[in-house]
Protein backbone atom coordinates (compact mmCIF):
# COMPACT_ATOMS: atom_id res chain seq x y z
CA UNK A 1 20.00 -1.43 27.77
CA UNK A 2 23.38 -3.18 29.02
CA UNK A 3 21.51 -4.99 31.82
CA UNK A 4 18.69 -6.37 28.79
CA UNK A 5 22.18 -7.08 26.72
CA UNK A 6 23.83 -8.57 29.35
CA UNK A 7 20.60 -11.29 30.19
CA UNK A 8 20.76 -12.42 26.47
CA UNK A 9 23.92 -12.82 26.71
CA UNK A 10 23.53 -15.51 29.56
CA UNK A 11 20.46 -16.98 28.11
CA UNK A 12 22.13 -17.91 25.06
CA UNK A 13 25.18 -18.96 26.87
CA UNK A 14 23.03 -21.04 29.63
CA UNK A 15 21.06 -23.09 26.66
CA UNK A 16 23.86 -24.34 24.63
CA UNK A 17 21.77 -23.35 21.37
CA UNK A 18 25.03 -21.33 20.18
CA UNK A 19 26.99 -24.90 20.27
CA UNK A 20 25.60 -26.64 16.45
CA UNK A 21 27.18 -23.36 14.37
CA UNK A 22 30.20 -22.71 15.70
CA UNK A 23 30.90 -26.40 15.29
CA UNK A 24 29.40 -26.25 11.29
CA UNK A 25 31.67 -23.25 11.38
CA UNK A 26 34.61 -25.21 12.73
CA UNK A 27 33.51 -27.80 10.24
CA UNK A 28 34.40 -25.48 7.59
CA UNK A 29 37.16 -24.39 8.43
CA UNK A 30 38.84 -27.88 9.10
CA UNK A 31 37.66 -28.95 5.14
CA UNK A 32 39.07 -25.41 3.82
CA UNK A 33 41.90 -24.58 5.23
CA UNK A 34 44.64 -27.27 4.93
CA UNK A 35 48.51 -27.02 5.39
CA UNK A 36 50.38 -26.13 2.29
CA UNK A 37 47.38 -24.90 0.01
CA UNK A 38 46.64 -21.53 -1.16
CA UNK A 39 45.48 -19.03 1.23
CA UNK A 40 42.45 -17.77 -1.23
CA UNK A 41 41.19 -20.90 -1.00
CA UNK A 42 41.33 -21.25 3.39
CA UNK A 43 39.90 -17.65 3.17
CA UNK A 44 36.74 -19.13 0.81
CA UNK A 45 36.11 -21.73 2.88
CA UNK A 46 36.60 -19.74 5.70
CA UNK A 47 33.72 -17.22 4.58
CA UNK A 48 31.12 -19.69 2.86
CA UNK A 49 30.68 -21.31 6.44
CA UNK A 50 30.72 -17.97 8.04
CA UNK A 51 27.29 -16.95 6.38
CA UNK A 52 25.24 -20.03 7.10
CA UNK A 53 26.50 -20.28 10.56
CA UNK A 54 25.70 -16.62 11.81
CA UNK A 55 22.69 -16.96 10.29
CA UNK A 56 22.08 -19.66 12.24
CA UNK A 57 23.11 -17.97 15.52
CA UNK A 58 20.94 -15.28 14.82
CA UNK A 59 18.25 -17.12 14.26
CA UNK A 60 19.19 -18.74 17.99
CA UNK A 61 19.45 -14.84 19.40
CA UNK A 62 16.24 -13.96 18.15
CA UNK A 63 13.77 -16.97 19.77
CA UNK A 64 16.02 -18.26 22.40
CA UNK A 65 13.53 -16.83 25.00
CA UNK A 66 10.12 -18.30 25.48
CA UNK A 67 6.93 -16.53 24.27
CA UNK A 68 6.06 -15.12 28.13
CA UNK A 69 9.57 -14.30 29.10
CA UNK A 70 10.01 -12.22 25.60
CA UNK A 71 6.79 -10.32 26.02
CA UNK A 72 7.54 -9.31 29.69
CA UNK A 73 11.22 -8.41 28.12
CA UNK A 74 9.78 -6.32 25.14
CA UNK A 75 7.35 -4.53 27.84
CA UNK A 76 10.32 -3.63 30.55
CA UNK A 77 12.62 -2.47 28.03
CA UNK A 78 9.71 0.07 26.26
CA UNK A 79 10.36 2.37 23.48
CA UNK A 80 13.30 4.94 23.27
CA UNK A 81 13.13 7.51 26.03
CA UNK A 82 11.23 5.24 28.75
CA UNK A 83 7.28 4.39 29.57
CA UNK A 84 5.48 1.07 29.26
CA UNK A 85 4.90 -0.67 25.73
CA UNK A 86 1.43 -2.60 25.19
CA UNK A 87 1.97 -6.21 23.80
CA UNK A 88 -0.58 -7.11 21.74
CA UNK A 89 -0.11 -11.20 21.62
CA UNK A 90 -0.37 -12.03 24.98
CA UNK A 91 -2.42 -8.69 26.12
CA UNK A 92 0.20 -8.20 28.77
CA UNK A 93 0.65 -4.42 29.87
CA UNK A 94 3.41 -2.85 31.89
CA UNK A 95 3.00 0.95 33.28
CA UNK A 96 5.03 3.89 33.11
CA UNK A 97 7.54 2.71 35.44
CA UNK A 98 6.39 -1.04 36.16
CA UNK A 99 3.61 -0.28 38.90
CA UNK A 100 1.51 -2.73 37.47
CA UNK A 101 0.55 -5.93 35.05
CA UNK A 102 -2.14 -6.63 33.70
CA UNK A 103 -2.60 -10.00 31.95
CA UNK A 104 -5.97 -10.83 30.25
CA UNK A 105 -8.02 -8.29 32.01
CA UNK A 106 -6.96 -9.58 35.32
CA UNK A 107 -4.75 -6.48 37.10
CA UNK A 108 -2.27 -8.17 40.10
C-alpha cells in the first residue's frame, strides 16, 4: 500500500494539477490576513479558502490518473488481504498474483 501511496504521490507532483489551489489558497490568505487586524478575522479567511481549495485538490487526487492506468492500479492493488479484482469498465482482469491480463477477451 506505501508503494501505490508513494506513485500518487509523484503523479500528482509530476502534473502540476496541485499548483491552481494552493495558489486560490494563498489567494486567501493574502486578502485575510493583513498586518494589524484582528486575528479572528486572518483565521476566517484563513479557513473559508481552506474548504474550496482541498476540495479542489481532492478532486485532482481522485482523476489525476488516466482511465487505463487507474484500472490496471485498482486491479494490482485488489481487495484487503490480496488476489486479483475484476474491473468491470474496461473488462481488464488481473490473477491471483498478476500471472496474467486479460483485456477484451484477448489473454497476453
Amino acid at each position: 500500500m506505501t508503494a501505490l501511496l508513494v506513485y500518487q504521490e509523484l503523479l500528482l507532483l509530476r502534473s502540476q494539477r496541485w499548483l491552481p489551489p494552493v495558489l486560490l489558497y494563498a489567494a486567501f490568505l493574502a486578502v485575510g490576513v493583513q498586518a494589524g487586524g484582528p486575528v479572528l478575522d486572518a483565521l476566517g479567511w484563513a479557513a473559508a479558502g481552506l474548504l474550496p481549495a482541498t476540495a479542489w485538490l481532492v478532486r485532482v487526487c481522485a482523476t489525476q490518473e488516466p482511465a487505463a492506468a487507474r484500472h490496471v492500479t485498482a486491479a494490482a492493488a485488489g481487495p484487503e488481504g490480496g488476489g486479483g479484482r475484476r474491473v468491470e469498465g474496461e473488462q481488464a482482469e488481473v490473477g491471483v498474483r498478476g500471472e496474467f491480463v486479460q483485456v477484451d477477451g484477448a489473454v497476453d
